[in-house]
Protein backbone atom coordinates (compact mmCIF):
# COMPACT_ATOMS: atom_id res chain seq x y z
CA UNK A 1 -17.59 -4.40 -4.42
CA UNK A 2 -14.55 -7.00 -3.72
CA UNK A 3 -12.06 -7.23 -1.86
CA UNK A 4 -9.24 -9.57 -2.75
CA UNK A 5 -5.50 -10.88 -3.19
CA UNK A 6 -4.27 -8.89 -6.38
CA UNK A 7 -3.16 -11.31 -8.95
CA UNK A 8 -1.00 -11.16 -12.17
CA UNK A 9 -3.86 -10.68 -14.33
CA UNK A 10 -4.15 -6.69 -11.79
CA UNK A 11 -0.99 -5.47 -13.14
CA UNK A 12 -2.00 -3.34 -15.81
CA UNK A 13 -5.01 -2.08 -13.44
CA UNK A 14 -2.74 -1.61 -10.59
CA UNK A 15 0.31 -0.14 -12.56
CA UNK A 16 -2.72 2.89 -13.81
CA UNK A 17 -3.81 3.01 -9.96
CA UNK A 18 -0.21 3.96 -9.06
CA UNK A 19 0.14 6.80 -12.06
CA UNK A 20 -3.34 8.19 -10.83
CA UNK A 21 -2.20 8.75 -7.48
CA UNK A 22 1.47 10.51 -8.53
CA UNK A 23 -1.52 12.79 -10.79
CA UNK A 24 -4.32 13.19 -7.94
CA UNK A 25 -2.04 13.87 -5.02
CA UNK A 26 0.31 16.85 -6.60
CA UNK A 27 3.19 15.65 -4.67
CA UNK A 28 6.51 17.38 -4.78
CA UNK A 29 7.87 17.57 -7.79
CA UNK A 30 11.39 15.10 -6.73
CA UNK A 31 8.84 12.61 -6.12
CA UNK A 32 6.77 13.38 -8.97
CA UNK A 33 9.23 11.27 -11.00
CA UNK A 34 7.84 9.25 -14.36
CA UNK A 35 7.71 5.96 -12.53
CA UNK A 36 8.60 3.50 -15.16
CA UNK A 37 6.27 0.76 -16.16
CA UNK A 38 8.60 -1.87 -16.63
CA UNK A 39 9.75 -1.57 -13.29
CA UNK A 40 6.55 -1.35 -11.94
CA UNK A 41 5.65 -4.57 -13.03
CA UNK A 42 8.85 -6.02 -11.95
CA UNK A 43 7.70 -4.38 -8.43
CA UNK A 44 4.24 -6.02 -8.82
CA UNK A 45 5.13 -9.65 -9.32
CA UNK A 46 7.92 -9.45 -6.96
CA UNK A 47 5.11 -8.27 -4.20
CA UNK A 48 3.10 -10.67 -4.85
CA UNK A 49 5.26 -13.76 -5.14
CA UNK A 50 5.84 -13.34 -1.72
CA UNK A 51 7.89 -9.75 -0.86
CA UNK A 52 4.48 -8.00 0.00
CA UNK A 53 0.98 -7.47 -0.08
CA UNK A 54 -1.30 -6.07 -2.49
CA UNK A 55 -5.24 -5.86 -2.35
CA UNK A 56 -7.44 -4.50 -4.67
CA UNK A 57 -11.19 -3.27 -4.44
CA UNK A 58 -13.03 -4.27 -7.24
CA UNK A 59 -16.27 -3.12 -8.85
CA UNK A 60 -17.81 -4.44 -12.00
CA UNK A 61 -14.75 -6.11 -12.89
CA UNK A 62 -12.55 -2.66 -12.44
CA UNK A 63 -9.68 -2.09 -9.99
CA UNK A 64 -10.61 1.16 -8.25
CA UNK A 65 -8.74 1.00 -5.15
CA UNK A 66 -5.61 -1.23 -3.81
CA UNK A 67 -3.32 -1.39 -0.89
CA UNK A 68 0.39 -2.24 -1.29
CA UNK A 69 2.99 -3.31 1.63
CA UNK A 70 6.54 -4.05 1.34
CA UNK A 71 8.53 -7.02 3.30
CA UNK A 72 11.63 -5.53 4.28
CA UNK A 73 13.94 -5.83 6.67
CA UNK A 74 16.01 -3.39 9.39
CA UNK A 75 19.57 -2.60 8.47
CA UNK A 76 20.26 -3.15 12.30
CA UNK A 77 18.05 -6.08 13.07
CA UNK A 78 17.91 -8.04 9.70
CA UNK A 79 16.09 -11.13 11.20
CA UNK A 80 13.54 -8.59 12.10
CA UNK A 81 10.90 -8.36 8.96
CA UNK A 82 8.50 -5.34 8.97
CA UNK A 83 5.47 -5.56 6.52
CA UNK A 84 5.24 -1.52 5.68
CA UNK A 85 2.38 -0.38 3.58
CA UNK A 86 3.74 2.08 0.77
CA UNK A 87 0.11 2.79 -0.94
CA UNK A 88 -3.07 3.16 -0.23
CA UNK A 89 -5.58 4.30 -2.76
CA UNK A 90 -9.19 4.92 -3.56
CA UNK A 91 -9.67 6.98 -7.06
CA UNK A 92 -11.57 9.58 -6.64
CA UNK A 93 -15.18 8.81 -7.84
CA UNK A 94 -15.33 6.18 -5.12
CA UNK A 95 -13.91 8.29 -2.15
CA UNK A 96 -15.76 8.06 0.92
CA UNK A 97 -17.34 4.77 0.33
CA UNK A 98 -15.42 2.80 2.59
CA UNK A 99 -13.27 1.03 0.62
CA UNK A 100 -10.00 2.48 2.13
CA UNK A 101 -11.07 1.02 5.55
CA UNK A 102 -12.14 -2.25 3.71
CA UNK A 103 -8.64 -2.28 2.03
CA UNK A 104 -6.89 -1.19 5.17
CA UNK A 105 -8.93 -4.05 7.12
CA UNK A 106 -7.72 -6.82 4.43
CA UNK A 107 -4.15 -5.69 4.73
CA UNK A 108 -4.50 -6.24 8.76
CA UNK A 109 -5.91 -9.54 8.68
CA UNK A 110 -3.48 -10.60 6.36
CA UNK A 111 -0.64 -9.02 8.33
CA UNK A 112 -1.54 -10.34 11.45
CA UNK A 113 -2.06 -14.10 9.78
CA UNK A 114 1.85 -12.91 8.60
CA UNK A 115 2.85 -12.47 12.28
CA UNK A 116 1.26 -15.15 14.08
CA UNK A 117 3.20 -17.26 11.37
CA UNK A 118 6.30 -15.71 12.31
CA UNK A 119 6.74 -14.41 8.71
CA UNK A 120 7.03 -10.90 9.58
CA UNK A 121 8.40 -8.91 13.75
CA UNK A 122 5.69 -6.54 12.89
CA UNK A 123 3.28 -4.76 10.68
CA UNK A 124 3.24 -0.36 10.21
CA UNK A 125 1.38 2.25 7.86
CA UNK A 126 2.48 5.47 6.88
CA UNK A 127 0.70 8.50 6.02
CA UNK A 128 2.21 10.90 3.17
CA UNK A 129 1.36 14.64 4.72
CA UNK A 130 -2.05 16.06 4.11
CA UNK A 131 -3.05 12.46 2.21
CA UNK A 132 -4.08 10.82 5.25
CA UNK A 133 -7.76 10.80 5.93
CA UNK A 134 -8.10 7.45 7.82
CA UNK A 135 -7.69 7.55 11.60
CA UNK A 136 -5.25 4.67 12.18
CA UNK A 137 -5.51 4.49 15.39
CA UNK A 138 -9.03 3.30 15.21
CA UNK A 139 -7.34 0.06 14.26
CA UNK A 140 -4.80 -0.16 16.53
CA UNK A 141 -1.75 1.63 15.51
CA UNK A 142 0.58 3.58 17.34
CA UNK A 143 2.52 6.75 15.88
CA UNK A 144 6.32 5.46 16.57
CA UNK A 145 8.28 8.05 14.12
CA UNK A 146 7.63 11.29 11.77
CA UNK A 147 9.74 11.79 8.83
CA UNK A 148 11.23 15.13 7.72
CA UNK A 149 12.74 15.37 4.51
CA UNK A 150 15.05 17.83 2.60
CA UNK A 151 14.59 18.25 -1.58
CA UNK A 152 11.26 18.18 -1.81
């Protein structure tokens, strides 16, 4: 198994990650949307031309897990640039293997090369309910919100 940068030769790989987590994780049917493909390639190549992150584990030449996170920037602080990870994903048959933490792991080292560098105030992961299975706190994150939503 590998760990590495995603590339432009992932998208299609990555793109039928994404779908398979909307399928495996039955969530709410307003955010069970058809995500488009077209703009989740635009997504992809923006990410990785510098407006995120995205790792993928590989085995045997297959994607079977990635981790995505977003460069953005707070509506009251703009200068302040928060790296937020909006994906993490293992499919199924590979579950339990590790390769969450390995992906998780990959996305901190690069994060942290991101703040030393000044490229980013800080670095955050979010759990969507009951998805979660990785204690995050193991790696040395802090809870600092919860989000509660109407429309679901």
């Amino acid at each position: 198994m590998n760990i590495r940068l995603a590339n432009k030769f992932d998208v299609k790989q990555v793109i039928d990650l994404i779908h398979k987590f909307q399928e495996a994780n039955k969530l709410p049917e307003s955010l069970m949307q058809e995500l488009d493909d077209t703009y989740l390639n635009k997504l992809f190549h923006h990410l990785i031309l510098g407006a995120g992150v995205v790792y993928v584990a590989e085995v045997d030449s297959n994607v079977v897990g990635m981790i995505i996170g977003l460069k953005s920037s707070s509506p009251w602080f703009p200068n302040q640039i928060t790296l937020k990870e909006l994906m993490l994903y293992t499919i199924k048959e590979y579950e339990g293997k590790g390769i969450g933490s390995k992906l998780l792991k990959a996305y901190n080292n690069k994060a942290k090369e991101l703040l030393e560098n000044k490229d980013i105030s800080l670095y955050a992961v979010s759990i969507t309910k009951d998805l979660g299975k990785l204690n995050y706190e193991k790696y040395g994150y802090k809870k600092i919100e919860e989000t509660w939503a109407i429309g679901l």
